[in-house]
N, C-alpha and C. Protein backbone atom coordinates (compact mmCIF):
# COMPACT_ATOMS: atom_id res chain seq x y z
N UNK A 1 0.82 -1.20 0.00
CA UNK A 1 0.00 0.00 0.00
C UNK A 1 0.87 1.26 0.00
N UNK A 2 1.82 1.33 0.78
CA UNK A 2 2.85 2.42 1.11
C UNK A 2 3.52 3.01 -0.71
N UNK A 3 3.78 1.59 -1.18
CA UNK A 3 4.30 2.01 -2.61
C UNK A 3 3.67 2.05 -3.95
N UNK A 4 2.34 2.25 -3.24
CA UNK A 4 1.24 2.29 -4.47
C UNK A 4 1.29 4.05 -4.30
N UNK A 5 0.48 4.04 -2.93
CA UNK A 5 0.44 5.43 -2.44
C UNK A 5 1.45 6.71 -3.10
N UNK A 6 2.78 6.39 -2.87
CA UNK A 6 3.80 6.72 -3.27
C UNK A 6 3.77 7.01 -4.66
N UNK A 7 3.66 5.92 -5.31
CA UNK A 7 3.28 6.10 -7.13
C UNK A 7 2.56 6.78 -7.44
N UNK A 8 1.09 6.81 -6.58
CA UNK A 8 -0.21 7.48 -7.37
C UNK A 8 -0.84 8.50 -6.79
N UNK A 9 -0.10 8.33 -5.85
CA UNK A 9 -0.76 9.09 -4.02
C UNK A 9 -1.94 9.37 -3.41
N UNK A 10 -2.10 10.44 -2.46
CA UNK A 10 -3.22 9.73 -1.50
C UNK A 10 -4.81 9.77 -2.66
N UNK A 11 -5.10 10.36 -3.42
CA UNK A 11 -6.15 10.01 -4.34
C UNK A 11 -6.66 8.87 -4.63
N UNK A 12 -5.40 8.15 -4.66
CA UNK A 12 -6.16 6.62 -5.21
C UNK A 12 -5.97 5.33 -4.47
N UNK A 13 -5.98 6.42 -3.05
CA UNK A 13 -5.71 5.00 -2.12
C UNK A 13 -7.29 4.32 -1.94
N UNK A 14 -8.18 4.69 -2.29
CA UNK A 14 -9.86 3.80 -1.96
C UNK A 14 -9.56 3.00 -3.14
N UNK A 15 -8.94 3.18 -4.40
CA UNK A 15 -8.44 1.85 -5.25
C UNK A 15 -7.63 0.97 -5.14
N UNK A 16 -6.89 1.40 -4.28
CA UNK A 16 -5.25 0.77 -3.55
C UNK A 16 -6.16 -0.18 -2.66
N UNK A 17 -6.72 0.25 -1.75
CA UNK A 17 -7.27 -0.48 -0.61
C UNK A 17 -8.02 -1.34 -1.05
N UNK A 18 -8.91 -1.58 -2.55
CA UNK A 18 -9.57 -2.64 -2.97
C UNK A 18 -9.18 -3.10 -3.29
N UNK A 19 -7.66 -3.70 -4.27
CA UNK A 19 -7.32 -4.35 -4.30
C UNK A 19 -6.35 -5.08 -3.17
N UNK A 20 -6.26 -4.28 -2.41
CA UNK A 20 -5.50 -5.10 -1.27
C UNK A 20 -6.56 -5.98 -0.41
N UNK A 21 -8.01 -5.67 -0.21
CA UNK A 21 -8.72 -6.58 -0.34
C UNK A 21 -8.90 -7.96 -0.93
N UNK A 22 -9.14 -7.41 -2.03
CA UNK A 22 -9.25 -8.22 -2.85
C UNK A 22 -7.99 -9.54 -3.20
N UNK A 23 -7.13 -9.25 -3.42
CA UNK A 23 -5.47 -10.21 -3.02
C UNK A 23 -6.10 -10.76 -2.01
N UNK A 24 -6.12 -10.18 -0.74
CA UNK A 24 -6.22 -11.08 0.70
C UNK A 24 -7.31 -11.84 0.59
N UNK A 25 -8.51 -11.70 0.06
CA UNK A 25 -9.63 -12.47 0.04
C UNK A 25 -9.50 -13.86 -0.98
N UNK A 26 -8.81 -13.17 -1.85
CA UNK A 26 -8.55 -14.53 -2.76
C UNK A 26 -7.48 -15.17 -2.04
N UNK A 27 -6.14 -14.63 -0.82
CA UNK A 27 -5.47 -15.69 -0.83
C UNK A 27 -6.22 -16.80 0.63
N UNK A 28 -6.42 -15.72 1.06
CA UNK A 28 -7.51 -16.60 2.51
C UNK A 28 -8.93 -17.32 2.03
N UNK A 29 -9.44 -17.36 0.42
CA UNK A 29 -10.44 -17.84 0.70
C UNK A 29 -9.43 -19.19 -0.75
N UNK A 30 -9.16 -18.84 -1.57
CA UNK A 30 -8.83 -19.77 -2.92
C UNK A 30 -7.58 -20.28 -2.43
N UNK A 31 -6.50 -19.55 -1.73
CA UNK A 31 -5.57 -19.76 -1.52
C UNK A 31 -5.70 -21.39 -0.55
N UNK A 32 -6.05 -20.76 0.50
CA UNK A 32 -6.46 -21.30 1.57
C UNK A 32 -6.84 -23.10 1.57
N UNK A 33 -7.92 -22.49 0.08
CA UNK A 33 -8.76 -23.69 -0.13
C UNK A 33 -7.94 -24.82 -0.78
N UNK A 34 -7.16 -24.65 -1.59
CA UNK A 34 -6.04 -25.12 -2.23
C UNK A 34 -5.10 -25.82 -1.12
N UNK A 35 -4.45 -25.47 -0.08
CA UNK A 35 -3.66 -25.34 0.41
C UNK A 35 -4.15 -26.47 1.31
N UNK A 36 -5.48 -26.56 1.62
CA UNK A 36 -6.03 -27.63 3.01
C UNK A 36 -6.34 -29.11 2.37
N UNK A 37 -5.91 -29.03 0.99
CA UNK A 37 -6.09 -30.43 0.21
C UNK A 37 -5.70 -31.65 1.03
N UNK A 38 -4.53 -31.50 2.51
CA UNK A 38 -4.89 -32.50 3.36
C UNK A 38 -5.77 -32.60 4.26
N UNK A 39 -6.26 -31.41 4.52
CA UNK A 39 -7.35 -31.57 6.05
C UNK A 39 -8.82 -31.16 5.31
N UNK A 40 -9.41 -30.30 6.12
CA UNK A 40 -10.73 -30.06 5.63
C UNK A 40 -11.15 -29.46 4.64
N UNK A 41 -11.34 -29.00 3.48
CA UNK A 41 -11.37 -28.32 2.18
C UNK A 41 -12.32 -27.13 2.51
N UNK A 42 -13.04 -27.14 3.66
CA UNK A 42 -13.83 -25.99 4.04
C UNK A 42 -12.91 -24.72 5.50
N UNK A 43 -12.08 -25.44 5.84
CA UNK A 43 -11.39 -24.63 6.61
C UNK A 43 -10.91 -23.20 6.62
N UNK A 44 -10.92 -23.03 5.37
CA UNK A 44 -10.93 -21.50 4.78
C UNK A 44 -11.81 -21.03 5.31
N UNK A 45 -13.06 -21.46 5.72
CA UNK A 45 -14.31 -20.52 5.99
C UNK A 45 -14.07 -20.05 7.66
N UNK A 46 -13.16 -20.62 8.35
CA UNK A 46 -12.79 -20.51 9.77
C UNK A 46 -11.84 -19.31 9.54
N UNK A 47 -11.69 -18.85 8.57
CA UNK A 47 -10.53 -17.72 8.19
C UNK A 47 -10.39 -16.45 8.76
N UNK A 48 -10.13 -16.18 10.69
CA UNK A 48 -10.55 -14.65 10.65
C UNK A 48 -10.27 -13.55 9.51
N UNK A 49 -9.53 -13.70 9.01
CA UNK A 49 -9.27 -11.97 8.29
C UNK A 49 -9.98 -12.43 6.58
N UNK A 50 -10.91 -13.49 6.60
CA UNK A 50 -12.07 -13.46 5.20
C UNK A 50 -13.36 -12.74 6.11
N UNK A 51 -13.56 -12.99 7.24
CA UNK A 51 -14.50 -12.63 8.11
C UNK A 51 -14.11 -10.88 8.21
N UNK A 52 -13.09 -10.82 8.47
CA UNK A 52 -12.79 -9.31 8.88
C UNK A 52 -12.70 -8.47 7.66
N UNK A 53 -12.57 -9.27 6.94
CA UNK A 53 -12.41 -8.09 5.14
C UNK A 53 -14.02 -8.10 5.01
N UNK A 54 -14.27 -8.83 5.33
CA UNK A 54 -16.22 -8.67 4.64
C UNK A 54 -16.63 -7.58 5.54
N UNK A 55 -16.46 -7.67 7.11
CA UNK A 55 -16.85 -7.26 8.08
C UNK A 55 -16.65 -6.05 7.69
N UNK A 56 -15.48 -5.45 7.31
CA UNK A 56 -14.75 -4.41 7.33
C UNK A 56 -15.46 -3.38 5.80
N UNK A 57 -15.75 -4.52 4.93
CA UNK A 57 -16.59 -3.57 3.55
C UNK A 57 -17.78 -3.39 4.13
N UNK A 58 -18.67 -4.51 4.74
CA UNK A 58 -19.69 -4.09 5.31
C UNK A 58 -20.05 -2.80 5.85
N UNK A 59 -19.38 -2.63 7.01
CA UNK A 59 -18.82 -0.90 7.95
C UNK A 59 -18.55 -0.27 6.94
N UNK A 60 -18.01 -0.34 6.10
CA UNK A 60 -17.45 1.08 5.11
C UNK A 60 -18.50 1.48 4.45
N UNK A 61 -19.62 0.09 3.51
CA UNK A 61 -20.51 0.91 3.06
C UNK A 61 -21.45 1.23 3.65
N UNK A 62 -21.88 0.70 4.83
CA UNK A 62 -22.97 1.21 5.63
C UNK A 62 -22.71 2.20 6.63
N UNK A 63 -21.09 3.19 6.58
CA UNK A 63 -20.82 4.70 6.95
C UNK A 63 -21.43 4.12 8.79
N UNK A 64 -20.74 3.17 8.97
CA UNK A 64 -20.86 2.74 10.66
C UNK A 64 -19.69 3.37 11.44
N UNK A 65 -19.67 4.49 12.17
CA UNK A 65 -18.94 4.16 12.24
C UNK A 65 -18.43 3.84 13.73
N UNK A 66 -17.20 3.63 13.74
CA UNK A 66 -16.34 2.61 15.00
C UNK A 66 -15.77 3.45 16.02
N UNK A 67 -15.23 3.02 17.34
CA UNK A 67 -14.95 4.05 18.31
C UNK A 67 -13.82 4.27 17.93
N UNK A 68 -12.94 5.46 18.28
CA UNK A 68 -11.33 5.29 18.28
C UNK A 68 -10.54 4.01 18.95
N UNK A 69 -10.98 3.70 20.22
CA UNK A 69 -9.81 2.97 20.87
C UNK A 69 -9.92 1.44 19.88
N UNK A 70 -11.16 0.85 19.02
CA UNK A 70 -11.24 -0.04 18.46
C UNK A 70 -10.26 -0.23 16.62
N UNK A 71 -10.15 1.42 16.84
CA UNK A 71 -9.61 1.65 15.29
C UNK A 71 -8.47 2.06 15.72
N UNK A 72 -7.91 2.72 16.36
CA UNK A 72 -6.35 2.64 17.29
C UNK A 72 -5.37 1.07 17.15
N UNK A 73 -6.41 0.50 17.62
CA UNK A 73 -6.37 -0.91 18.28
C UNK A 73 -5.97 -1.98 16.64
N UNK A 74 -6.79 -2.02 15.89
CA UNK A 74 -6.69 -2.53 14.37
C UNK A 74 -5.72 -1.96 14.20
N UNK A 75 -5.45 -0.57 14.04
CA UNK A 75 -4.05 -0.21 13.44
C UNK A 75 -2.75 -0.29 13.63
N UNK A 76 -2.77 -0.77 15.24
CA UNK A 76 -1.40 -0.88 16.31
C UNK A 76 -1.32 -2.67 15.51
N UNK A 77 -2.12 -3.65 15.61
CA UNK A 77 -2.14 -4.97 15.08
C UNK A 77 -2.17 -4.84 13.78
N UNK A 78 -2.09 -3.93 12.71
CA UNK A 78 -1.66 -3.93 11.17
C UNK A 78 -0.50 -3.65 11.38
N UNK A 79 0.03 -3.06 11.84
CA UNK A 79 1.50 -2.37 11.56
C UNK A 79 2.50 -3.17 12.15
N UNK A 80 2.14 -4.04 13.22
CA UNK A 80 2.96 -4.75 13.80
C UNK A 80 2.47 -6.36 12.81
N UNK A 81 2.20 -6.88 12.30
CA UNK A 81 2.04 -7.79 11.82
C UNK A 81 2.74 -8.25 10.16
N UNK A 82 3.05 -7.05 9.71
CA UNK A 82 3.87 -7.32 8.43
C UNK A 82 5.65 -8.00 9.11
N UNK A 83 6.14 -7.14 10.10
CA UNK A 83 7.36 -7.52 10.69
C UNK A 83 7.39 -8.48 11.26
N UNK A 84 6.24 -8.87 12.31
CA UNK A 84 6.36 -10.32 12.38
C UNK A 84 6.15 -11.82 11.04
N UNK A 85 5.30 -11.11 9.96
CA UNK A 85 6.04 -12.22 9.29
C UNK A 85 6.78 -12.10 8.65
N UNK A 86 8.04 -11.43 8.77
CA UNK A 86 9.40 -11.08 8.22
C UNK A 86 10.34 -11.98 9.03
N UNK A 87 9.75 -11.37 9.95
CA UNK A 87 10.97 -12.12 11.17
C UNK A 87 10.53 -13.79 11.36
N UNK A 88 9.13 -14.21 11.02
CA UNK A 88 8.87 -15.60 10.76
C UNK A 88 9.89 -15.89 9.20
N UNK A 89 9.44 -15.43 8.69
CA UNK A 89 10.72 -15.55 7.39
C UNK A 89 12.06 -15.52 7.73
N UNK A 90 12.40 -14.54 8.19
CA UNK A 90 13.93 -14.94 8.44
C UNK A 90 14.19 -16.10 9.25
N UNK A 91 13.42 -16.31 10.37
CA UNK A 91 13.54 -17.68 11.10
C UNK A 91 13.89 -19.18 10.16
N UNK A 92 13.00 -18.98 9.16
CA UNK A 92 12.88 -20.26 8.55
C UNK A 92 13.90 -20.36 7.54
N UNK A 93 14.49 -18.58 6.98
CA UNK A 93 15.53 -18.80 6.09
C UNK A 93 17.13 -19.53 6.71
N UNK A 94 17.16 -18.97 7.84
CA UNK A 94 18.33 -19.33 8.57
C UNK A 94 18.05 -20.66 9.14
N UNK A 95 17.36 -21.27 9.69
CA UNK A 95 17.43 -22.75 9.99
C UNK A 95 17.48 -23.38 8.38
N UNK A 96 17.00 -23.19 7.50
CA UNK A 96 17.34 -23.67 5.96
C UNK A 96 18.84 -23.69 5.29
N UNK A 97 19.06 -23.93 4.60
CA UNK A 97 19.67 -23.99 3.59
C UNK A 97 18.87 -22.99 1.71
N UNK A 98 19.83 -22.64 1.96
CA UNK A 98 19.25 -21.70 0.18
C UNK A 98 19.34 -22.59 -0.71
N UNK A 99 18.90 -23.88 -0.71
CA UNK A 99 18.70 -24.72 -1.38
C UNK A 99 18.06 -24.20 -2.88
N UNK A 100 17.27 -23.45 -2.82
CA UNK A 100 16.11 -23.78 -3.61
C UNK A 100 15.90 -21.88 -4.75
N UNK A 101 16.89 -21.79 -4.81
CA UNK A 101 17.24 -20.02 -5.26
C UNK A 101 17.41 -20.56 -6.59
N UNK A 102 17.65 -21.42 -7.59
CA UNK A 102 16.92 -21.48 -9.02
C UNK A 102 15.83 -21.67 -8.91
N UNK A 103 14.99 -22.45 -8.02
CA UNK A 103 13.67 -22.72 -8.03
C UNK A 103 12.95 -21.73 -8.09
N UNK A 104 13.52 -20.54 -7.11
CA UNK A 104 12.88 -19.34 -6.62
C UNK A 104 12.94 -18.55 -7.82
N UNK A 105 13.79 -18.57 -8.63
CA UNK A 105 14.12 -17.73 -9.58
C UNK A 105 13.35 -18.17 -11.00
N UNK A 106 13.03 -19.26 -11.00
CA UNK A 106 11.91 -19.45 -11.83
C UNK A 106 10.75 -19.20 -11.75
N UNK A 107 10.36 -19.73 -10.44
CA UNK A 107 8.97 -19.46 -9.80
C UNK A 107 9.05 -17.55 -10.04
N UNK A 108 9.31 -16.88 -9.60
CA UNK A 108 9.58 -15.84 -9.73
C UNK A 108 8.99 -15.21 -11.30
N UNK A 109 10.10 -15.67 -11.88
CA UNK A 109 10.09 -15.19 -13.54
C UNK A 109 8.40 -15.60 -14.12
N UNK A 110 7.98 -16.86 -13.82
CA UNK A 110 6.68 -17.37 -13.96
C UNK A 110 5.63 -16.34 -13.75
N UNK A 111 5.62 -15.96 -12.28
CA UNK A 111 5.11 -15.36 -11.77
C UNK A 111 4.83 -14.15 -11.93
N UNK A 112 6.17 -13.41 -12.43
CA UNK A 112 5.89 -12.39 -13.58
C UNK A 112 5.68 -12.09 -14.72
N UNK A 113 5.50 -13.34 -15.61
CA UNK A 113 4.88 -13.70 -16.86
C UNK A 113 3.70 -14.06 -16.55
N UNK A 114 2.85 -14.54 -15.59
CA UNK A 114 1.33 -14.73 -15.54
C UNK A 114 0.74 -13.38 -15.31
N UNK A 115 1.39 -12.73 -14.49
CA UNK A 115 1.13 -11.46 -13.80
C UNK A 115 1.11 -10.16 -15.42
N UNK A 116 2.35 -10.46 -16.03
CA UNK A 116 1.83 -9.69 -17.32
C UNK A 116 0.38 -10.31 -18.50
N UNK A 117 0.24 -11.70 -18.19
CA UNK A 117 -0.47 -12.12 -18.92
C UNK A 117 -1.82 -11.78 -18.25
N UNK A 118 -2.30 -11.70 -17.00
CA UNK A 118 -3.17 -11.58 -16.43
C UNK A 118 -3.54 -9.82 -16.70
N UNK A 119 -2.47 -9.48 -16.32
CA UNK A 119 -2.98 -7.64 -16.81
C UNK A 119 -3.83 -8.11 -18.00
N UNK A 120 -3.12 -8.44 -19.29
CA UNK A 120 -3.46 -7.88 -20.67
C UNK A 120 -4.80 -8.51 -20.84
N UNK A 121 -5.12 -9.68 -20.14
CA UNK A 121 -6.86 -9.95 -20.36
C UNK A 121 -7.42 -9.31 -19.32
N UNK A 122 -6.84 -8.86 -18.30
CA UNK A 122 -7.97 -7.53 -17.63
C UNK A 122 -8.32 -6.66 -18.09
N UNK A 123 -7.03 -6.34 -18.73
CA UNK A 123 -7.53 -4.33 -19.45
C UNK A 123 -7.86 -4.71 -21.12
N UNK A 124 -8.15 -6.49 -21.96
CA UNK A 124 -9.08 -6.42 -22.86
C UNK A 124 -10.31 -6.71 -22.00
N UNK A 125 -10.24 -7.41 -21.03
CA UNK A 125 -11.83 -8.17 -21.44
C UNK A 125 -12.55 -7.68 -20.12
N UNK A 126 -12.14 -6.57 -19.44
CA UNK A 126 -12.82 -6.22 -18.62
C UNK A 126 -13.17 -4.36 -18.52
N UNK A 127 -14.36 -3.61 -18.40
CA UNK A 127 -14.44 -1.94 -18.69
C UNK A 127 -13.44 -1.55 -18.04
N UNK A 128 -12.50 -1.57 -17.35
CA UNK A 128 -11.41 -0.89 -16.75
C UNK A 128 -11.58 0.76 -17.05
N UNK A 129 -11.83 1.50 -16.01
CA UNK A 129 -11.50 2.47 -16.20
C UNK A 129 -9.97 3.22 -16.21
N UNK A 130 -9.70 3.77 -17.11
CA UNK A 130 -7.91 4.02 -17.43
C UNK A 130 -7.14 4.61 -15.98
N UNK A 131 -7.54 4.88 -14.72
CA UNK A 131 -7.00 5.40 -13.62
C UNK A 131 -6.68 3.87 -12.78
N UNK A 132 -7.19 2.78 -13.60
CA UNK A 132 -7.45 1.25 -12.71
C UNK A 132 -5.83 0.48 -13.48
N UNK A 133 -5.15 1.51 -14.41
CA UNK A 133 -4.65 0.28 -15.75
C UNK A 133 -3.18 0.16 -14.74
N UNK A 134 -2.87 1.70 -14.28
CA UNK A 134 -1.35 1.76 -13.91
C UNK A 134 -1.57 1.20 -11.99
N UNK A 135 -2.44 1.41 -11.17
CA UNK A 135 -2.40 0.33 -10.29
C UNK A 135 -2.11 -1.51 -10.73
N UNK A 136 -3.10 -2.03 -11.83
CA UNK A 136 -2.91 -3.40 -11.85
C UNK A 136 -1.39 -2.98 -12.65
N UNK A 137 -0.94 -2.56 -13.08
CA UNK A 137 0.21 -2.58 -13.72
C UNK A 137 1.87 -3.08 -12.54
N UNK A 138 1.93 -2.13 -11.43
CA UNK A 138 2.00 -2.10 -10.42
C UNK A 138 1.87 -3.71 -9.33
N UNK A 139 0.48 -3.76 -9.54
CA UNK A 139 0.12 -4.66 -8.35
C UNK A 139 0.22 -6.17 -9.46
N UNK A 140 0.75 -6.20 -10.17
CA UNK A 140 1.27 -7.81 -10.82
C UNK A 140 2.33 -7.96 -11.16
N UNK A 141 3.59 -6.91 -10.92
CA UNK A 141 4.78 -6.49 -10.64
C UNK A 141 5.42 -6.68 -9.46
N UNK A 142 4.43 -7.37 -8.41
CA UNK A 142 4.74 -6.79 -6.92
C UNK A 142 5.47 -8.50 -6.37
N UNK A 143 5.92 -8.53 -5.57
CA UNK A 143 7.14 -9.77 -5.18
C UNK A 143 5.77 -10.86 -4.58
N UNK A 144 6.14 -12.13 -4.92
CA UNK A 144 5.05 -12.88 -3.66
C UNK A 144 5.04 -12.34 -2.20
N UNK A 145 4.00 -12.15 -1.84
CA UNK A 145 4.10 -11.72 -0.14
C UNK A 145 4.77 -12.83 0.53
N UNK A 146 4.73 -11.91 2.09
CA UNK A 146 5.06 -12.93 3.03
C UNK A 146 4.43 -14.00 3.42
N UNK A 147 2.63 -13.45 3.26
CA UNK A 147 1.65 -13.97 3.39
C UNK A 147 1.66 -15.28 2.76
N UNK A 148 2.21 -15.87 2.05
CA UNK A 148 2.44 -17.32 1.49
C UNK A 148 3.23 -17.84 2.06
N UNK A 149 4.16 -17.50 2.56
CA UNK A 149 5.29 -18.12 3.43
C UNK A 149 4.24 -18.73 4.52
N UNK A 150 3.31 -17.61 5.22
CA UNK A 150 2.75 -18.15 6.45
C UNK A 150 1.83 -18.90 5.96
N UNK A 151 1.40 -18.81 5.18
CA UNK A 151 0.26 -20.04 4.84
C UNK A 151 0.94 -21.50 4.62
N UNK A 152 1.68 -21.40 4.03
CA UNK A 152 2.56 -22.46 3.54
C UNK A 152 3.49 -23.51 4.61
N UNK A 153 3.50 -22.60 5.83
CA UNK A 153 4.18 -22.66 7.12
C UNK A 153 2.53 -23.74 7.45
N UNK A 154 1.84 -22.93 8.21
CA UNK A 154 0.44 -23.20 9.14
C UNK A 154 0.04 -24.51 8.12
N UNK A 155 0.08 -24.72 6.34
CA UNK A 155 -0.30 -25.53 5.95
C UNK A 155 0.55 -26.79 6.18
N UNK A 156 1.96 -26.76 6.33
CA UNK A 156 3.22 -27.92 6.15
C UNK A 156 3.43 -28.00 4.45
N UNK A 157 3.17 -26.93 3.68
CA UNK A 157 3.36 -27.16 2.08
C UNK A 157 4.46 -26.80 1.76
N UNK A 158 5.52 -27.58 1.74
CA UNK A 158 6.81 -27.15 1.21
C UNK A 158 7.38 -25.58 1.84
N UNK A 159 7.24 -24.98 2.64
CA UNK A 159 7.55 -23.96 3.20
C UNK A 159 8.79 -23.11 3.17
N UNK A 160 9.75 -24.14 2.81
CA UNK A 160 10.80 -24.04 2.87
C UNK A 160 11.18 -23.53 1.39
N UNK A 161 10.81 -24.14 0.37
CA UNK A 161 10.52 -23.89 -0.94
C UNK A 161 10.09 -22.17 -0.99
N UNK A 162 8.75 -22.30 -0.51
CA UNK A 162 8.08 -21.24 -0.27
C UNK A 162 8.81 -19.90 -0.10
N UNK A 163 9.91 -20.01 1.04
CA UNK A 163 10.49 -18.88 1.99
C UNK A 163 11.73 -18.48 0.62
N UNK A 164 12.16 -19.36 0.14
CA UNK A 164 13.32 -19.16 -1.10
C UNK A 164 12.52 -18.65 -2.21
N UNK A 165 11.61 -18.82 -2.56
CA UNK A 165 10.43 -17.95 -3.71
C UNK A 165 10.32 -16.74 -3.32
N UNK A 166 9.98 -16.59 -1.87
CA UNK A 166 9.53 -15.28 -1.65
C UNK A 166 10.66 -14.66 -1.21
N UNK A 167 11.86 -14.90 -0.78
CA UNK A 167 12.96 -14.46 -0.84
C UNK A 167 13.74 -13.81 -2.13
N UNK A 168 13.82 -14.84 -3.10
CA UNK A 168 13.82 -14.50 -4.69
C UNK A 168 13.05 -13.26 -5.13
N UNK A 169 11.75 -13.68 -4.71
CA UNK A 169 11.12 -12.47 -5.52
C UNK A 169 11.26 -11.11 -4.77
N UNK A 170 11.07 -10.99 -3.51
CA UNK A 170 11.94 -9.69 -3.48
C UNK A 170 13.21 -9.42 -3.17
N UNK A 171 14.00 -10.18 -3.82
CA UNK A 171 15.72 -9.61 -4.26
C UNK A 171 15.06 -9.40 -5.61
N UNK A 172 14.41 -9.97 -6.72
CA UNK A 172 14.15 -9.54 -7.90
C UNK A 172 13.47 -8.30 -7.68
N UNK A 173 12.65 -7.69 -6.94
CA UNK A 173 11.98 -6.98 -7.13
C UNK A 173 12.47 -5.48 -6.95
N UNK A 174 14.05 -5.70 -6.41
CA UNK A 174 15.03 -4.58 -6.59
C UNK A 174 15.06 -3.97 -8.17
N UNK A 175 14.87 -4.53 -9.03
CA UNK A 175 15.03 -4.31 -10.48
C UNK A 175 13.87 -4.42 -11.05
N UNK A 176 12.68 -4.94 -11.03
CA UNK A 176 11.50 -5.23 -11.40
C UNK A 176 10.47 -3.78 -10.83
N UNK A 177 10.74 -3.71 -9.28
CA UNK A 177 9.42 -2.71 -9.50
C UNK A 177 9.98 -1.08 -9.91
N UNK A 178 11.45 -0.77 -9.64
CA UNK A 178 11.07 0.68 -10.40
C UNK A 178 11.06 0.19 -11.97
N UNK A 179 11.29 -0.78 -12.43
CA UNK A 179 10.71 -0.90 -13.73
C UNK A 179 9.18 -0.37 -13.83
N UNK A 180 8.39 -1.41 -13.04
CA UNK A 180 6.85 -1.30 -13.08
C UNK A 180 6.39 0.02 -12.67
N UNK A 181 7.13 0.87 -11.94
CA UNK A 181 6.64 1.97 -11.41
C UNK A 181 6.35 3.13 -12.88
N UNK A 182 7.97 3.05 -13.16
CA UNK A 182 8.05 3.72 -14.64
C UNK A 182 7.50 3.43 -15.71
N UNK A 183 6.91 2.10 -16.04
CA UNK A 183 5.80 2.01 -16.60
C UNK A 183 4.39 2.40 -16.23
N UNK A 184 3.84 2.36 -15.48
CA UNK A 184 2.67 1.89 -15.12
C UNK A 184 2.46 4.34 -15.22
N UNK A 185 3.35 4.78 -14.77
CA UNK A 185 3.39 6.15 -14.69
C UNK A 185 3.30 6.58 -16.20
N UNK A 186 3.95 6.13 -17.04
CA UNK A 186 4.08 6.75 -18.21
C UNK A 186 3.39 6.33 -19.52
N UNK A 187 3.35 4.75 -19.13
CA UNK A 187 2.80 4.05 -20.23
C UNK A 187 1.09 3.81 -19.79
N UNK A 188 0.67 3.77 -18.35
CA UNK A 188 -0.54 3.56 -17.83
C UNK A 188 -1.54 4.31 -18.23
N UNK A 189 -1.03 5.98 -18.39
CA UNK A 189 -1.59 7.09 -18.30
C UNK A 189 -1.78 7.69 -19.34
C-alpha cells in the first residue's frame, strides 16, 4: 500500500485499498482452499481476516462508524504484523539452507509472466477504467508476499521452498518494480 500510495498518491488510495482486499480475500479464501487439500477443504471458511475483510466492507458501506480505541487498536495490530512475518521468514531462512534459489528464480520469472499475462486480459476483457490500468500494472509487478510463506508454514506445504520464492522475488523486485513503477506512470496514463 505504502508504494502504491507513493506512485499514485493519497487520491487513489480507496483503489489501492480494494485491491489489497481483494489479493487477501482470494489468498484466505482460494488460496487457503487449495492449500487444506490435506485436512478439511472448508477450513478456509474458519478464516478470521475473510471474516474481517467482509466485516470491514460491510462498515465502510454502511458509513458505521467505530470508536477510536477499536480503530487505534486494528491499526497498532496492522502495523505490527507485516514484521512479524518477516521475522517468521527470516527464522525459517536461517534454519534452511538456500537450497532452492533457481527454483525461486523461476517461480519468480513465472510469476511475472502470468502477472503480465493476467494484466493484458484484464484491461481487454474487462471496462477498466484508465486510472485502474497503472495500479494493476504495479500490483502484478509486486514480489510474492510474506503472506504465502505463512500459509505455507500453518499448511506444512513445502515452506521451505516457499520462503526461497519469496525471498527470490523480493531480491528480484530490486530491479523489477522501479521498472513497473516507470511504466505503469508513463505508459498507464
Amino acid at each position: 500500500i505504502p508504494l502504491m500510495v507513493l506512485a499514485f498518491g493519497e487520491q487513489q488510495l480507496g483503489a489501492i485499498i480494494i485491491l489489497f482486499v481483494l489479493s487477501n480475500l482470494l489468498h484466505f479464501s482460494v488460496g487457503m482452499f487449495i492449500l487444506s487439500a490435506n485436512t478439511s477443504r472448508w477450513l478456509w471458511l474458519k478464516s478470521p481476516v475473510l471474516w474481517a475483510a467482509l466485516a470491514g466492507l460491510l462498515v465502510a458501506n454502511l458509513h458505521i462508524p467505530l470508536p477510536e480505541y477499536l480503530v487505534t487498536s486494528a491499526s497498532l495490530l496492522g502495523q505490527i504484523s507485516v514484521p512479524l512475518m518477516l521475522f517468521a521468514l527470516g527464522i525459517r531462512l536461517m534454519e534452511g539452507e538456500l537450497d532452492h534459489l533457481g527454483l525461486a528464480l523461476k517461480c519468480n520469472l513465472l510469476y511475472l509472466l502470468a502477472g503480465g499475462i493476467s494484466l493484458g486480459l484484464a484491461v481487454w476483457l474487462l471496462p477498466l477504467q484508465s486510472a485502474w490500468i497503472p495500479l494493476l500494472m504495479l500490483s502484478v509487478a509486486l514480489p510474492p508476499a510474506v503472506l504465502n510463506y505463512m500459509l505455507c508454514e500453518q499448511y506444512q506445504c513445502q515452506p521451505e521452498k516457499v520462503a526461497s520464492i519469496v525471498l527470490g522475488g523480493n531480491a528480484l523486485s530490486v530491479l523489477v518494480i522501479p521498472l513497473a513503477v516507470w511504466l505503469a506512470l508513463h505508459l498507464g496514463s
